[in-house]
Protein backbone atom coordinates (compact mmCIF):
# COMPACT_ATOMS: atom_id res chain seq x y z
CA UNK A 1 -64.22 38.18 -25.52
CA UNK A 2 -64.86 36.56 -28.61
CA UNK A 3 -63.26 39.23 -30.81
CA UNK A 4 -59.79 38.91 -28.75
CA UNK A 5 -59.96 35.01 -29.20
CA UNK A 6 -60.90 35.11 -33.10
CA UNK A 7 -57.91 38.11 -33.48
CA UNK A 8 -55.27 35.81 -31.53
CA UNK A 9 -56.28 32.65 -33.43
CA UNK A 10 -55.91 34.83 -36.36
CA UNK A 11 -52.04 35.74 -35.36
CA UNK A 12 -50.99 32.34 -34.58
CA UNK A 13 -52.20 31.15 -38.15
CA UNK A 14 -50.33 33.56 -39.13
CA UNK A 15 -47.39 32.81 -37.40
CA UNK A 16 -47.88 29.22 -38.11
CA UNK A 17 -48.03 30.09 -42.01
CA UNK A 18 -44.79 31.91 -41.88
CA UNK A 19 -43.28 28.95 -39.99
CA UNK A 20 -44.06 26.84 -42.83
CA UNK A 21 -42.86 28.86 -45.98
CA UNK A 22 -39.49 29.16 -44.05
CA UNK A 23 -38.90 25.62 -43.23
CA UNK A 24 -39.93 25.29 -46.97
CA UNK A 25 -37.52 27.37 -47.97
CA UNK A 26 -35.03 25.95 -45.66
CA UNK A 27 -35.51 22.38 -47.24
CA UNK A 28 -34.98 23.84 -51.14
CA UNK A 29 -32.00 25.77 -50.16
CA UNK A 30 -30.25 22.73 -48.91
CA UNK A 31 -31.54 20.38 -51.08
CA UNK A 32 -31.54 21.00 -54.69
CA UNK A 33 -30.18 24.86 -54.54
CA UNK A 34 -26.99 23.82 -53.04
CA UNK A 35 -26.37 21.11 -55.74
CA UNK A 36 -27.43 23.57 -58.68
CA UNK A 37 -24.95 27.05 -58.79
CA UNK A 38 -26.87 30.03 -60.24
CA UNK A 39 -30.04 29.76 -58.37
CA UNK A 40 -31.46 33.34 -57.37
CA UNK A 41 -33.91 33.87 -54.58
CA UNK A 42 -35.71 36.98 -53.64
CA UNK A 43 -38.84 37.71 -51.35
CA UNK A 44 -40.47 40.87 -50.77
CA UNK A 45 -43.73 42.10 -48.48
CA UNK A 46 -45.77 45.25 -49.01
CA UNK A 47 -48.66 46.46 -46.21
CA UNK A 48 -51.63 47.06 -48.66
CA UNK A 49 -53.95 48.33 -46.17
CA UNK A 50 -55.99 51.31 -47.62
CA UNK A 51 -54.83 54.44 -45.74
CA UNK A 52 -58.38 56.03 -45.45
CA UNK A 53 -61.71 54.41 -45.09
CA UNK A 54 -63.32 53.18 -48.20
CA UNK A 55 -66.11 51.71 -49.64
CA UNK A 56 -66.40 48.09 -48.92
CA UNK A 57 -67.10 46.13 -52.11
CA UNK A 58 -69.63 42.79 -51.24
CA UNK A 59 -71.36 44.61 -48.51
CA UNK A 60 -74.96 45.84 -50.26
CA UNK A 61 -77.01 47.12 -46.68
CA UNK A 62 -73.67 48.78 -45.60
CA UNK A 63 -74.44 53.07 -45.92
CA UNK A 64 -71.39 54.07 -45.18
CA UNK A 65 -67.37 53.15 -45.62
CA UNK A 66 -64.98 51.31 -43.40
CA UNK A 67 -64.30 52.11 -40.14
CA UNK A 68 -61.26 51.61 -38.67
CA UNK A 69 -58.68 48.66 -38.87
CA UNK A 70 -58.74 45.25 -37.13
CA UNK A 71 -55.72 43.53 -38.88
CA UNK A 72 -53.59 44.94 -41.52
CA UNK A 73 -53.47 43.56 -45.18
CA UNK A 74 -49.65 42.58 -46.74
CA UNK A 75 -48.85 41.11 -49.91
CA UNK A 76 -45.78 38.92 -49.96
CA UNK A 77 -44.24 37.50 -52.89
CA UNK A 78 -41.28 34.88 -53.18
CA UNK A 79 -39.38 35.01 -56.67
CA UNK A 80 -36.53 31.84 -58.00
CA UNK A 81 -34.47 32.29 -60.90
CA UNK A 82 -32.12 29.22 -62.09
CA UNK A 83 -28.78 29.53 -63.86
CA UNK A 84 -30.72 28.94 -67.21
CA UNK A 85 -33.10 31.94 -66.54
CA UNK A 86 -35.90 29.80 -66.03
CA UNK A 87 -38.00 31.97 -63.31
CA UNK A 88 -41.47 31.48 -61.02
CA UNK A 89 -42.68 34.00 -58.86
CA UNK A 90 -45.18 33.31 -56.70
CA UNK A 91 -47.41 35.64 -54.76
């Protein structure tokens, strides 16, 4: 019971997170990118999740690697380029 409730409150942050970099993303493009030609905008996601068990790193009484998986692991990263070449990435 408790592993179902702390997996679902673990979606809807998750949800709620990518809620929030959109509307972000939303308010830049309309704001200042619309006024300023030349902007570039890219995003990108990955699923890092290690495709066989391994050892987990932090865990000294553990004998034995992982077991299974719960939730998978993504990396996402947003890039912005100006018309001067100026860029930021952030990850």
């Amino acid at each position: 019971m408790m592993r179902s409730a702390l997996l679902k409150l673990a979606h809807n942050g998750a949800r709620c997170r990518a809620l929030c970099a959109l509307l972000v993303l939303c308010a830049l493009s309309a704001g200042c990118f619309a006024a300023t030609p030349g902007f570039r905008v890219g995003l990108g996601r990955a699923d890092i999740t290690p495709g066989r068990p391994i050892w987990m790193a932090g865990y000294a009484s553990r004998n034995h690697p992982s077991v299974g998986v719960i939730s998978r692991l993504s990396a996402k990263a947003l890039a912005i380029e100006d018309g001067e070449h100026h860029r930021v990435v952030i990850v």
